[in-house]
N, C-alpha and C. Protein backbone atom coordinates (compact mmCIF):
# COMPACT_ATOMS: atom_id res chain seq x y z
N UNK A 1 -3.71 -5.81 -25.60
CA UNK A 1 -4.12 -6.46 -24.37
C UNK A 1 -4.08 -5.42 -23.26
N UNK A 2 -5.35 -5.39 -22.49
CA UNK A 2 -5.23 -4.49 -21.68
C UNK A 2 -5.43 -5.20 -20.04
N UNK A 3 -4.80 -4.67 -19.17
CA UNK A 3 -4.91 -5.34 -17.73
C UNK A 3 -4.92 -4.29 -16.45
N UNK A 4 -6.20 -4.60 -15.63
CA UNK A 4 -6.86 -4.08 -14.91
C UNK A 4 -6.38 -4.92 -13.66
N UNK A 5 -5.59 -3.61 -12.51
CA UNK A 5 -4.61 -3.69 -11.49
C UNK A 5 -5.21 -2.92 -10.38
N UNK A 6 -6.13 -3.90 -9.54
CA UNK A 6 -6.63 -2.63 -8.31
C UNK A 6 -6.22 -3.18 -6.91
N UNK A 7 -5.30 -2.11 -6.50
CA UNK A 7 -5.10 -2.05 -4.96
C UNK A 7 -5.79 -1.63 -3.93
N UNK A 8 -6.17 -2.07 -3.08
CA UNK A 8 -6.54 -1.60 -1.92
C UNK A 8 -5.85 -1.75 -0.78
N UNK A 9 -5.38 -0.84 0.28
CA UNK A 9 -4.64 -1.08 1.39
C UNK A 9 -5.91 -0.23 2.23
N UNK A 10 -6.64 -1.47 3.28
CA UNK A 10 -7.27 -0.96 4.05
C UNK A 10 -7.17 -1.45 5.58
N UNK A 11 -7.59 -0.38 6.15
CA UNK A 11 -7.70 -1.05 7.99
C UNK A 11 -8.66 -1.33 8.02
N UNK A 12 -9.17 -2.84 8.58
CA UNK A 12 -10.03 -3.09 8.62
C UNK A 12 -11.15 -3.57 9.94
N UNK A 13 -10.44 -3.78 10.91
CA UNK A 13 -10.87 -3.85 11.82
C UNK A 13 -11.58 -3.57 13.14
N UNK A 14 -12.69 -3.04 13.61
CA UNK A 14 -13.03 -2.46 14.61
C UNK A 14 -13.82 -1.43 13.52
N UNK A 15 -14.20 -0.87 12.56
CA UNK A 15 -13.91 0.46 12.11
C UNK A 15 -15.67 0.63 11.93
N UNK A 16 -16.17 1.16 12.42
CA UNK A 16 -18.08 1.79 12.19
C UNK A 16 -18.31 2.34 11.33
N UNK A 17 -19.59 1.53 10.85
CA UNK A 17 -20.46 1.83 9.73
C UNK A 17 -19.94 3.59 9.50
N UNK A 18 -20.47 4.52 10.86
CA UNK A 18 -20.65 5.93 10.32
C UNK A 18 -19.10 6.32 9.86
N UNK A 19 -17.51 5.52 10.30
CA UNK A 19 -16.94 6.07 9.71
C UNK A 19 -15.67 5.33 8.66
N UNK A 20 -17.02 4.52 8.35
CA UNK A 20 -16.42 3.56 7.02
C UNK A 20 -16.08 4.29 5.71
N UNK A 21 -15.15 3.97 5.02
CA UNK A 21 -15.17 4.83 4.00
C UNK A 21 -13.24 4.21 3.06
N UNK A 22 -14.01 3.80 1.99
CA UNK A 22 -12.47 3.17 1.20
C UNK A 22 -12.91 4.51 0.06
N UNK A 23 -11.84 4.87 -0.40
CA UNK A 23 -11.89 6.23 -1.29
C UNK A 23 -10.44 6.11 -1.78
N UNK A 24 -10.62 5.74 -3.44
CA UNK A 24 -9.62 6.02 -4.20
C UNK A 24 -8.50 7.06 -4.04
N UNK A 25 -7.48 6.87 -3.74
CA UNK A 25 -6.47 7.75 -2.96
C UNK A 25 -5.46 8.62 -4.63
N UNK A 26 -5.35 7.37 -5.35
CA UNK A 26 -4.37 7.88 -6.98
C UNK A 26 -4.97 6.47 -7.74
N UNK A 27 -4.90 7.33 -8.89
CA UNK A 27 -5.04 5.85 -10.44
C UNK A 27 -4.19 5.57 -10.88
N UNK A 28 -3.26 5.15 -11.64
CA UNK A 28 -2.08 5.20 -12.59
C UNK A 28 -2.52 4.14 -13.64
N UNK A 29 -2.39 4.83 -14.65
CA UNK A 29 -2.69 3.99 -16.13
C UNK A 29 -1.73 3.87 -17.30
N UNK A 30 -1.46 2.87 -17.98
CA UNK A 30 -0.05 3.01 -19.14
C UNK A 30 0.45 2.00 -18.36
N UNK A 31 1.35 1.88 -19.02
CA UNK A 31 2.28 0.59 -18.84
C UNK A 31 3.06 0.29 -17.66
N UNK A 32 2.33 -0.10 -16.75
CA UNK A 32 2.52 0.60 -15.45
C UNK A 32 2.55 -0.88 -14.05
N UNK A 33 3.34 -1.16 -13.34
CA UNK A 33 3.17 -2.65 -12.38
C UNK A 33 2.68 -2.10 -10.96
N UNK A 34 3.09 -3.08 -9.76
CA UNK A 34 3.02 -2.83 -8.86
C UNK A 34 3.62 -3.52 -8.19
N UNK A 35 4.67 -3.48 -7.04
CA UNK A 35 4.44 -4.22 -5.75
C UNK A 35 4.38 -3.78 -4.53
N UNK A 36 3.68 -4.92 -3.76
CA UNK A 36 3.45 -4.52 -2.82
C UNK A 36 4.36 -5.61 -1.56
N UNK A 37 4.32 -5.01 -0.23
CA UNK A 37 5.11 -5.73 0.67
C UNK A 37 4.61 -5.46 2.05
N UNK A 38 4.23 -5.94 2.96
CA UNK A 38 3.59 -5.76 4.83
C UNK A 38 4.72 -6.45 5.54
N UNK A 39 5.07 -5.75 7.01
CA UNK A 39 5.87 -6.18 7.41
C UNK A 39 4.95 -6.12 9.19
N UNK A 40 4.45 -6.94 9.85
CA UNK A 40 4.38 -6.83 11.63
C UNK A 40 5.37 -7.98 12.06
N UNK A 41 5.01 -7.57 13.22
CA UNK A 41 5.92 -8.09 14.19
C UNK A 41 6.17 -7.73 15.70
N UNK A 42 6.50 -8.54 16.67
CA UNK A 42 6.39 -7.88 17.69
C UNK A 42 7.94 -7.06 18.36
N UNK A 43 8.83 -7.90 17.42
CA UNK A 43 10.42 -7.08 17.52
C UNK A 43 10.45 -5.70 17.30
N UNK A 44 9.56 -5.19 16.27
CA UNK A 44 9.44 -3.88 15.95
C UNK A 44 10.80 -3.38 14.99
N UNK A 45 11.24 -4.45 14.36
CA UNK A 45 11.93 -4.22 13.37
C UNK A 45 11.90 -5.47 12.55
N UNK A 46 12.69 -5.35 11.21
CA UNK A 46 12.36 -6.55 10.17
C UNK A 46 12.66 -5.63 8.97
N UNK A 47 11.84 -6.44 7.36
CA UNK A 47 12.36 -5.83 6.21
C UNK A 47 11.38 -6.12 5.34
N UNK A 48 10.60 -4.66 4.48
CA UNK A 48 10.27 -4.59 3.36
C UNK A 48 10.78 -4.81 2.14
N UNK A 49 10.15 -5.45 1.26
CA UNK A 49 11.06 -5.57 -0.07
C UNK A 49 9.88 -4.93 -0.92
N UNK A 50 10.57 -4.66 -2.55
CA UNK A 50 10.13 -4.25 -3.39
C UNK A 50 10.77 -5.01 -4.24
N UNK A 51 9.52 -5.45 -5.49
CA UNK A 51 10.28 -6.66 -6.57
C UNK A 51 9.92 -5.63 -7.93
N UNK A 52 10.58 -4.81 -8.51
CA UNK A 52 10.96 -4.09 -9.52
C UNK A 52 11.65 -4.47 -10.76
N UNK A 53 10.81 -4.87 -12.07
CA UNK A 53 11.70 -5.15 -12.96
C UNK A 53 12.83 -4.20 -13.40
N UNK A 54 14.02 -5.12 -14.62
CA UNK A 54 14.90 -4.00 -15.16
C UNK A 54 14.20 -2.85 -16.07
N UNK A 55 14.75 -1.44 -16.20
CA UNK A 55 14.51 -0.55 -16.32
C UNK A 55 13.43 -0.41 -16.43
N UNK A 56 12.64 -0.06 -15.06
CA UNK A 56 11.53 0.54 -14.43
C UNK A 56 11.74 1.48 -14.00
N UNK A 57 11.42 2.70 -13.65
CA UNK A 57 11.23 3.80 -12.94
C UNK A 57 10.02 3.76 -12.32
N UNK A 58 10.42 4.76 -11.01
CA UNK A 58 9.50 4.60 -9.62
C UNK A 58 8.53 6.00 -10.11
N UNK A 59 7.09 5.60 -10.13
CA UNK A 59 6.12 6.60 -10.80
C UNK A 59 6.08 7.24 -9.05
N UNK A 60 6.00 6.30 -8.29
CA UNK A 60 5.24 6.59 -7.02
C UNK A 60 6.14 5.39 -5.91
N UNK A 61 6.37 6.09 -4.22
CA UNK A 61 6.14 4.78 -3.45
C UNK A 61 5.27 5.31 -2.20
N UNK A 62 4.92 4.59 -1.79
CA UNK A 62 4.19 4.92 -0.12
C UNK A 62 4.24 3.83 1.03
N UNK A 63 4.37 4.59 1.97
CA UNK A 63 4.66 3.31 3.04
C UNK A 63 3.56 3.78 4.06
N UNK A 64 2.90 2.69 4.62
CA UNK A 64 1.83 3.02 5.43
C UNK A 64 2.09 2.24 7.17
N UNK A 65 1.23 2.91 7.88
CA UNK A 65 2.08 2.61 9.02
C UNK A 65 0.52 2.35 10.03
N UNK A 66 0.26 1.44 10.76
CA UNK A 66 -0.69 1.13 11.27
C UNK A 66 -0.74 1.36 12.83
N UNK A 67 -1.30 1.99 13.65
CA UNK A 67 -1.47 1.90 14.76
C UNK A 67 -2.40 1.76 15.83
N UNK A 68 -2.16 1.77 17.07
CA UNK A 68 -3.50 1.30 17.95
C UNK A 68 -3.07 2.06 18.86
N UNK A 69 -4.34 2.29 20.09
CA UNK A 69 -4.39 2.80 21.05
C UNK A 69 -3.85 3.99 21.19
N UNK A 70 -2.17 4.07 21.21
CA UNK A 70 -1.43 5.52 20.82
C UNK A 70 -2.29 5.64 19.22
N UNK A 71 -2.76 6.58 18.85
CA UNK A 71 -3.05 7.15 17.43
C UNK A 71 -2.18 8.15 17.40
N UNK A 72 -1.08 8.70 18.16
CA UNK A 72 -0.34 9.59 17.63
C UNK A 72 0.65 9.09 16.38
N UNK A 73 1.12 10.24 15.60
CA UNK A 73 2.10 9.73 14.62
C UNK A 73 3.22 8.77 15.05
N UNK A 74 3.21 7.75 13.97
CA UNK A 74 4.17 6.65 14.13
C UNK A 74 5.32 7.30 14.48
N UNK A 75 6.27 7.10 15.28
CA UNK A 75 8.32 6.65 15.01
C UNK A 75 8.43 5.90 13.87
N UNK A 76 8.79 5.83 12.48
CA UNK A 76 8.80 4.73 11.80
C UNK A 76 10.38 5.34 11.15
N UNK A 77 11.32 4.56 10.66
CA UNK A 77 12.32 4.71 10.46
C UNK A 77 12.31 3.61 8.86
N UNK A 78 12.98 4.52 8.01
CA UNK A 78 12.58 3.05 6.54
C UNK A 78 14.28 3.07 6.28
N UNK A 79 14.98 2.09 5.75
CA UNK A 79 16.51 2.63 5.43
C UNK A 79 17.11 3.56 6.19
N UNK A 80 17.05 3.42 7.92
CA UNK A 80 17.65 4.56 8.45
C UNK A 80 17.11 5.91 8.32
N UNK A 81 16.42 6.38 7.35
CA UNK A 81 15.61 7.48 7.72
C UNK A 81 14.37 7.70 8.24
N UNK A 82 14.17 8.89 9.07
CA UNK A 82 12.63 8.93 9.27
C UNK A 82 11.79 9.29 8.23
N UNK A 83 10.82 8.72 8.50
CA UNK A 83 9.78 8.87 7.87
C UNK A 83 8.71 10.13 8.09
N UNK A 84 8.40 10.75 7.44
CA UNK A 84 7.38 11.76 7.42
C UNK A 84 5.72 11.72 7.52
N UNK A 85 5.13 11.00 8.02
CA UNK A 85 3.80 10.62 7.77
C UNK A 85 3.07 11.72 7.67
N UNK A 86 2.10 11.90 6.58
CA UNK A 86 1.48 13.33 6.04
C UNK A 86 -0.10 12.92 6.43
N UNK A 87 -0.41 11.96 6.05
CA UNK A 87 -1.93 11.73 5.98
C UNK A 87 -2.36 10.57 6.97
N UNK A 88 -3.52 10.85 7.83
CA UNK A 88 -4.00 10.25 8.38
C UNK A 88 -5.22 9.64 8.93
N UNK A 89 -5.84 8.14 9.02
CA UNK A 89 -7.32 7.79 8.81
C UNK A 89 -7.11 7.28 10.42
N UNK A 90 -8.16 7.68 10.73
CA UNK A 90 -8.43 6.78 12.65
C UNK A 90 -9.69 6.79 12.50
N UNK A 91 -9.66 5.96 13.60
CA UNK A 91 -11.37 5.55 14.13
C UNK A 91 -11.05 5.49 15.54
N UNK A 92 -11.31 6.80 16.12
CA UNK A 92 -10.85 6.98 17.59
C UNK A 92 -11.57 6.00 18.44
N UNK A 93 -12.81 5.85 18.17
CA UNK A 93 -13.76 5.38 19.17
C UNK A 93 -13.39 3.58 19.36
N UNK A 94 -12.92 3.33 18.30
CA UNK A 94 -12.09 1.93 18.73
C UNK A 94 -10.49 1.71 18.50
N UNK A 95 -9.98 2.99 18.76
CA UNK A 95 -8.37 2.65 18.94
C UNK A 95 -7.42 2.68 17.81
N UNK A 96 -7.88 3.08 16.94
CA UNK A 96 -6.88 2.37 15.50
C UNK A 96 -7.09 3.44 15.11
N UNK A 97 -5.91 3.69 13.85
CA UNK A 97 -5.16 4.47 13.04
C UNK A 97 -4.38 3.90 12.03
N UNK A 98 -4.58 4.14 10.93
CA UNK A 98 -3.38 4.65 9.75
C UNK A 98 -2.68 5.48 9.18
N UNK A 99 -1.51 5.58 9.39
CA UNK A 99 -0.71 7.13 8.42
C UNK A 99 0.23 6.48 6.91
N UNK A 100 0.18 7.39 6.13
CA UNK A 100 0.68 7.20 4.91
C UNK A 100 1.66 8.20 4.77
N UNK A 101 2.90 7.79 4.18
CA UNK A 101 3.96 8.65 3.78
C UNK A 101 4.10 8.36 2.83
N UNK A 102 4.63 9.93 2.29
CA UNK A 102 5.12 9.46 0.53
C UNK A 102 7.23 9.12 0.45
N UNK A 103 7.27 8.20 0.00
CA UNK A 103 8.64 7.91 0.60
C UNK A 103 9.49 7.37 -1.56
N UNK A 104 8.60 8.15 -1.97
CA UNK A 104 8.84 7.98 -3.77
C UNK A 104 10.71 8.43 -3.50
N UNK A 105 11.50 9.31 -3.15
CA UNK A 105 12.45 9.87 -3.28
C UNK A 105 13.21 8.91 -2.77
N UNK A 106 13.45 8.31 -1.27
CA UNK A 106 13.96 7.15 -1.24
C UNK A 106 13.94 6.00 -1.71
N UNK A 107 13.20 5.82 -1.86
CA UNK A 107 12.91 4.55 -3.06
C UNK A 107 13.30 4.39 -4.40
N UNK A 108 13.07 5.56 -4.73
CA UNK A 108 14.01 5.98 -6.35
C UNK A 108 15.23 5.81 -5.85
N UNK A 109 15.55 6.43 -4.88
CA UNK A 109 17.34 6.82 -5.02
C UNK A 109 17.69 5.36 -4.68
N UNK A 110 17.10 4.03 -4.71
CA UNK A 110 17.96 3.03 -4.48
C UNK A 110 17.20 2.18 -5.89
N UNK A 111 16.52 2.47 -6.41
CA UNK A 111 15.64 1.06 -7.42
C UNK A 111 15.93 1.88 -8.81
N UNK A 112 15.47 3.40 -8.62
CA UNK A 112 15.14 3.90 -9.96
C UNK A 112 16.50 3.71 -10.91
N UNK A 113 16.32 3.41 -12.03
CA UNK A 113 18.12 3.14 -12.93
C UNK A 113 18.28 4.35 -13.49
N UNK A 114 17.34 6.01 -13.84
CA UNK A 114 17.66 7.08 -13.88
C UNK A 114 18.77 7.50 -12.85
N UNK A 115 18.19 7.23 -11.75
CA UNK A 115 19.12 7.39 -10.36
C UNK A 115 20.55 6.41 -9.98
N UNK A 116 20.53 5.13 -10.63
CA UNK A 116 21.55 4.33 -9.84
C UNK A 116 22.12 3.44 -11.10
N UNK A 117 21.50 3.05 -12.05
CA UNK A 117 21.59 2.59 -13.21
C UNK A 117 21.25 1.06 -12.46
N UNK A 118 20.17 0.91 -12.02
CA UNK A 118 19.62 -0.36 -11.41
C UNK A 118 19.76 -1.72 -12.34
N UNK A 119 19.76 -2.30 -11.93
CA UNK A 119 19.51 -3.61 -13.28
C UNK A 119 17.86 -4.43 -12.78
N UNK A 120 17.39 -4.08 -11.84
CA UNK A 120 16.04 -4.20 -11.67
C UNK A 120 16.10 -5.67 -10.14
N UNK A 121 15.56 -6.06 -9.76
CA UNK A 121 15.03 -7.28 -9.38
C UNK A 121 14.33 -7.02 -7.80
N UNK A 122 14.98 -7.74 -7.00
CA UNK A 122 14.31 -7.36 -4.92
C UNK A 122 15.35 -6.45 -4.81
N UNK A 123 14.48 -5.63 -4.11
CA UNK A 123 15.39 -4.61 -3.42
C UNK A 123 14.59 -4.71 -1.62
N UNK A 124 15.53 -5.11 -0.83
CA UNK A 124 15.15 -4.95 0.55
C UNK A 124 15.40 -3.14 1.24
N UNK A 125 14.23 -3.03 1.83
CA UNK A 125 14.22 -2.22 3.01
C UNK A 125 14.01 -2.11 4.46
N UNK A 126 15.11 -1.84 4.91
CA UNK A 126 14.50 -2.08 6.46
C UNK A 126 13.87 -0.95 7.43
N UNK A 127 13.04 -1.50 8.12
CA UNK A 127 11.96 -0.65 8.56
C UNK A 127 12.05 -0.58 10.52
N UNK A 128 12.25 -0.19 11.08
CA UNK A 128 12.12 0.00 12.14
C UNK A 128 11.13 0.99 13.33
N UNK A 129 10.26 0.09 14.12
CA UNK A 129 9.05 0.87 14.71
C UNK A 129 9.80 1.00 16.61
N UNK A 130 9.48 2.78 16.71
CA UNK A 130 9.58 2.65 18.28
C UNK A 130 8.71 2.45 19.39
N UNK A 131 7.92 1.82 18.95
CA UNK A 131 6.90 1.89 19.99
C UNK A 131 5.81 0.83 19.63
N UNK A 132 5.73 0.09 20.75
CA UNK A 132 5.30 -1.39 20.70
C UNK A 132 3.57 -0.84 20.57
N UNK A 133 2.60 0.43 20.15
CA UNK A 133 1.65 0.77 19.39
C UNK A 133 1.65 0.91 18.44
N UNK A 134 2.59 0.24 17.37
CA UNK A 134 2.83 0.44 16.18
C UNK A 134 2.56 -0.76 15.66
N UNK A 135 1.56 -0.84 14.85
CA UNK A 135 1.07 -1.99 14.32
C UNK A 135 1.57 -2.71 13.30
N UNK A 136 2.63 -2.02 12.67
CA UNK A 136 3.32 -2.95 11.50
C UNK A 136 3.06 -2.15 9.87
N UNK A 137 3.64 -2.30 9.11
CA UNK A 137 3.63 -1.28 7.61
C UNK A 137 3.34 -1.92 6.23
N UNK A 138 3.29 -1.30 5.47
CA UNK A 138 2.96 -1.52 3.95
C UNK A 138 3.89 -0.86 3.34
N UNK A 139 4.45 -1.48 1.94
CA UNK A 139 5.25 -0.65 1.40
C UNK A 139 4.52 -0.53 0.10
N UNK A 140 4.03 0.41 -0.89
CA UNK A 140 3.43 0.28 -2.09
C UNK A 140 4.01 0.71 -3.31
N UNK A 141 4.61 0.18 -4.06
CA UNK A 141 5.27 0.67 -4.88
C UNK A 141 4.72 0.83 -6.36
N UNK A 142 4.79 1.90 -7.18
CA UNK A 142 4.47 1.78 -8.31
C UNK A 142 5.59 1.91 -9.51
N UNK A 143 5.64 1.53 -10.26
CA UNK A 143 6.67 1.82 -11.53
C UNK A 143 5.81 1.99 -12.94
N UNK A 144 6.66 1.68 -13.62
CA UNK A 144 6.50 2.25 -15.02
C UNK A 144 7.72 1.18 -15.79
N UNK A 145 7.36 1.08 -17.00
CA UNK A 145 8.29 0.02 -17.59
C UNK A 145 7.66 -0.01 -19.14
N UNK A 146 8.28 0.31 -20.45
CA UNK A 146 7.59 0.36 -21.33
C UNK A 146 7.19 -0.95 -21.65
N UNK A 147 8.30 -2.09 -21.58
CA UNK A 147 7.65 -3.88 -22.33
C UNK A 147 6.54 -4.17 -21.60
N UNK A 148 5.41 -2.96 -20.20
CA UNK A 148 4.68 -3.88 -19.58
C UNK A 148 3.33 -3.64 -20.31
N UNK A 149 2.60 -4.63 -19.99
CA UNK A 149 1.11 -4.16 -20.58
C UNK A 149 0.31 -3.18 -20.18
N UNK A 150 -0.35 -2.50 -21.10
CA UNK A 150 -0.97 -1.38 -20.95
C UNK A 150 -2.17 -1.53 -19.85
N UNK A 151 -2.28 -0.94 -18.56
CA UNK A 151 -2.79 -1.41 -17.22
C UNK A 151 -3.64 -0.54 -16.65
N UNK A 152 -4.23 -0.64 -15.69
CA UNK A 152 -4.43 0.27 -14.03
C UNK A 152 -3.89 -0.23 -13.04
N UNK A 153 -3.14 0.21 -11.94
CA UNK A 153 -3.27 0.34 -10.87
C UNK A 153 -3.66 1.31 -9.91
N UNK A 154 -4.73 1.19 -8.88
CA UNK A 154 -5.33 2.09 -8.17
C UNK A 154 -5.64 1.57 -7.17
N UNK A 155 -5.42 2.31 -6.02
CA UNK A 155 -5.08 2.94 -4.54
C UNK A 155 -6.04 3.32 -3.77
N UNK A 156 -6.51 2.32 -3.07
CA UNK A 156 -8.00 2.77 -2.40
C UNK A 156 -7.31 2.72 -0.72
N UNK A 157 -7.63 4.01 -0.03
CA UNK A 157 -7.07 4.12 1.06
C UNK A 157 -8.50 4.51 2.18
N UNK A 158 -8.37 4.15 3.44
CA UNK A 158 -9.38 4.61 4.76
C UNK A 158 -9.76 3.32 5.74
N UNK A 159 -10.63 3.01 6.15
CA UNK A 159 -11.33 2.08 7.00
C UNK A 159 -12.35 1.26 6.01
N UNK A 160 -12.68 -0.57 6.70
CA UNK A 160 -13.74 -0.52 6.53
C UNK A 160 -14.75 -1.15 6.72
N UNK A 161 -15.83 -1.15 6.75
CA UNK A 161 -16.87 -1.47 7.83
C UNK A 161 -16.76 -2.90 8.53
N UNK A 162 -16.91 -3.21 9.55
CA UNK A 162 -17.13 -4.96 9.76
C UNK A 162 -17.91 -5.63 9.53
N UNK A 163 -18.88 -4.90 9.37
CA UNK A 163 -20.53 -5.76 8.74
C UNK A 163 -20.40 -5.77 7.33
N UNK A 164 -19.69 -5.07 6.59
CA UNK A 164 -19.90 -5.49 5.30
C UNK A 164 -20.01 -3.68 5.03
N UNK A 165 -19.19 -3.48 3.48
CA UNK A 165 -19.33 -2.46 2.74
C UNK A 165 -18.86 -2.69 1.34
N UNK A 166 -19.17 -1.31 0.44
CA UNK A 166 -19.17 -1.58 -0.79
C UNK A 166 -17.81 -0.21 -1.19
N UNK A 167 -16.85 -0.55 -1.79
CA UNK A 167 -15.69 0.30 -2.35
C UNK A 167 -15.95 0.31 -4.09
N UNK A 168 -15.65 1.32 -4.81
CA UNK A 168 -15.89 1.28 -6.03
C UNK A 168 -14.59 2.47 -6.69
N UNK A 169 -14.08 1.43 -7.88
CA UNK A 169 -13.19 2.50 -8.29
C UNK A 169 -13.12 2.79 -9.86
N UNK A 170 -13.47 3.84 -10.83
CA UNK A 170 -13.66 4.39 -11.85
C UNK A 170 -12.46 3.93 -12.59
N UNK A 171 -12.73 3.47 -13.95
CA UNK A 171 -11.91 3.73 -15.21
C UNK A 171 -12.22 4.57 -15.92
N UNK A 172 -11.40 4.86 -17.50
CA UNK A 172 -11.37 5.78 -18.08
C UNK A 172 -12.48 4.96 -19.23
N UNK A 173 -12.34 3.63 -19.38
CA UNK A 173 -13.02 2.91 -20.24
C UNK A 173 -13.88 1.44 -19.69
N UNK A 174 -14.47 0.85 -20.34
CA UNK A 174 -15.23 -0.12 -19.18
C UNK A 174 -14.26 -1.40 -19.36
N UNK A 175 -14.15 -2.22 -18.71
CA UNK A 175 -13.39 -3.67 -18.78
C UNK A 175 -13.94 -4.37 -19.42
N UNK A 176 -13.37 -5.67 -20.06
CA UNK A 176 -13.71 -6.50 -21.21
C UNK A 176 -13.08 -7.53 -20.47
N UNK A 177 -14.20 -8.13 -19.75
CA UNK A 177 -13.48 -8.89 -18.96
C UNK A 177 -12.95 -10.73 -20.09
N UNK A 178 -13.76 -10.40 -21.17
CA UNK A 178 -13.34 -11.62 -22.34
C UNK A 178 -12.05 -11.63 -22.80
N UNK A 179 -11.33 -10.49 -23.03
CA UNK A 179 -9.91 -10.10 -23.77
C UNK A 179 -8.90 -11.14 -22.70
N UNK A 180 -8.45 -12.19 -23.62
CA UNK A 180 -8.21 -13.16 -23.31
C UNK A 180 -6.91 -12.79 -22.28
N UNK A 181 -6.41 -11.48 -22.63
CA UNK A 181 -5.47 -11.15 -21.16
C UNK A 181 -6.04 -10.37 -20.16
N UNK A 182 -6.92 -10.43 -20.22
CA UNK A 182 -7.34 -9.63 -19.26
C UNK A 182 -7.47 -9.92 -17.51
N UNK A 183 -7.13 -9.35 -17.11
CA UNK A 183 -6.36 -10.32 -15.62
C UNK A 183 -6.91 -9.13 -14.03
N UNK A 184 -7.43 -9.04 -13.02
CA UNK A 184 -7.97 -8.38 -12.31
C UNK A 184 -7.15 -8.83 -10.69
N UNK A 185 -6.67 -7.85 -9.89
CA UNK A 185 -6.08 -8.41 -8.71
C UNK A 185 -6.72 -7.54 -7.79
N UNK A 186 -6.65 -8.04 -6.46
CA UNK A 186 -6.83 -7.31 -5.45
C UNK A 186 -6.00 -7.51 -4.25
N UNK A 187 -5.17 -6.56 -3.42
CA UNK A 187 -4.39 -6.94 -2.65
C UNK A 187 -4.73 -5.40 -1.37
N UNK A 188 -4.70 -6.66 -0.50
CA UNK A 188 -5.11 -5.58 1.13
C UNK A 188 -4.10 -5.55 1.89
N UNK A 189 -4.48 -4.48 2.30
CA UNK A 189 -3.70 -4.52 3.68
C UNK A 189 -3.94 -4.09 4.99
N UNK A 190 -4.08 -5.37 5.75
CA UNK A 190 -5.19 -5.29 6.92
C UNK A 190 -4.16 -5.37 8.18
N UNK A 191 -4.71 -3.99 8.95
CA UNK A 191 -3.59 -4.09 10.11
C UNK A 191 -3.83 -4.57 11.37
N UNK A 192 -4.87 -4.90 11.69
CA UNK A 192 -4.72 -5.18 12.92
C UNK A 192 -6.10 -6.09 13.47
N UNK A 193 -5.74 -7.11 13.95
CA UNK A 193 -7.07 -8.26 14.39
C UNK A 193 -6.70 -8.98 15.54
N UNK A 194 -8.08 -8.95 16.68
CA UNK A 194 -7.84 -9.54 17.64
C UNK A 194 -9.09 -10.87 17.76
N UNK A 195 -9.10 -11.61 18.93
CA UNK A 195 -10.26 -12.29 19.26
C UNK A 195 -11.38 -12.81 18.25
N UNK A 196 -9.96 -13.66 17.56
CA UNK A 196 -11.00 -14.72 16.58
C UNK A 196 -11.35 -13.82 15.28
N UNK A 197 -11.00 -12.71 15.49
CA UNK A 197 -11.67 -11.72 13.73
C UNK A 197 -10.74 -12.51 12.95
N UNK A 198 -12.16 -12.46 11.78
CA UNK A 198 -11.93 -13.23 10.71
C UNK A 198 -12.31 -11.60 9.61
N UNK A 199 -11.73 -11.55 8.32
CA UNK A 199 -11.86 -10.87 7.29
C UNK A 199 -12.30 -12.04 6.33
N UNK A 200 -13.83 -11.66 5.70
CA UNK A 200 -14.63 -12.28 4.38
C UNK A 200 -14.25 -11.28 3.33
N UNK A 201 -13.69 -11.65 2.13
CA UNK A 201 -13.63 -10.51 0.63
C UNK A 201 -13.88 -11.48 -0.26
């Protein structure tokens, strides 16, 4: 049984045709889950979780951080540490921004059972933003687990259009969408909407 796992975490709002663009960021294939977790708010603090079975190991995590108007790099604080944001998508001409950090090392050092001898289940994180241009986060987690079914999950990261666009993401083999397990998800993550915007998918 094989099962086909596609993520997308996109900004979606405000963002122009010329600089629309969702682009597969990583694939991960094999026996492999996901969760995912968004946290806004206007307190500018609160808590990510991650739901991790027993003995899983963390292939990957990333936390994404949304902003407006300021597009400079977030303040974002995850478990008391700062965060490093490496990569970044804006659409200057209407205000918005996303940055992505790779935050796999903290995340292991509290979930992974190589690291802690975990017994698996929620693990909370708390997240704290300084600056009321901070639109609120994503936490993306990937693992690995041998009892899981043999999968994809893949990571489509950027802007994307408001009128309508098309994202496309490659396998190694084609889907069978008959194979009676065969199971398809999609999960977004949309940061920021004002004045009645509505998102159609």
């Amino acid at each position: 049984m094989k099962t086909r796992i596609l993520t997308g975490l996109i900004t979606l709002v405000f963002a122009i045709s010329a600089q629309a663009s969702l682009t597969t960021f990583k694939t991960y294939t094999g026996n492999v889950g996901l969760s995912t977790d968004g946290f806004g708010s206007t307190s500018n603090s609160g808590t990510l979780t991650a739901n991790v079975p027993a003995g899983a190991t963390i292939k990957n995590a990333y936390l994404y951080s949304a902003v407006y108007f300021d597009l400079a790099q977030p303040t974002v604080t995850l478990d008391g540490s700062a965060v490093n944001f490496t990569q970044q998508y804006t659409n200057s001409n209407n205000f918005l921004g996303s940055y992505r950090a790779d935050v796999t090392s903290l995340i292991s050092s509290v979930i992974d059972p190589t690291n802690t001898g975990s017994a698996g289940g929620a693990f909370n994180f708390s997240v704290n933003e300084t600056s009321g241009s901070v639109n609120g986060e994503a936490l993306v987690v990937v693992y690995e687990e041998a009892s899981l079914a043999v999968g994809t999950v893949g990571i489509l990261d950027g802007f994307s259009a408001t009128d309508g666009d098309t994202a496309t993401i490659n396998y190694a083999s084609a889907l069978d969408t008959s194979d009676p397990g065969f199971f398809a998800e999609m999960r977004l993550g949309i940061s920021h909407s004002c004045c009645s915007q509505t998102s159609n998918v």
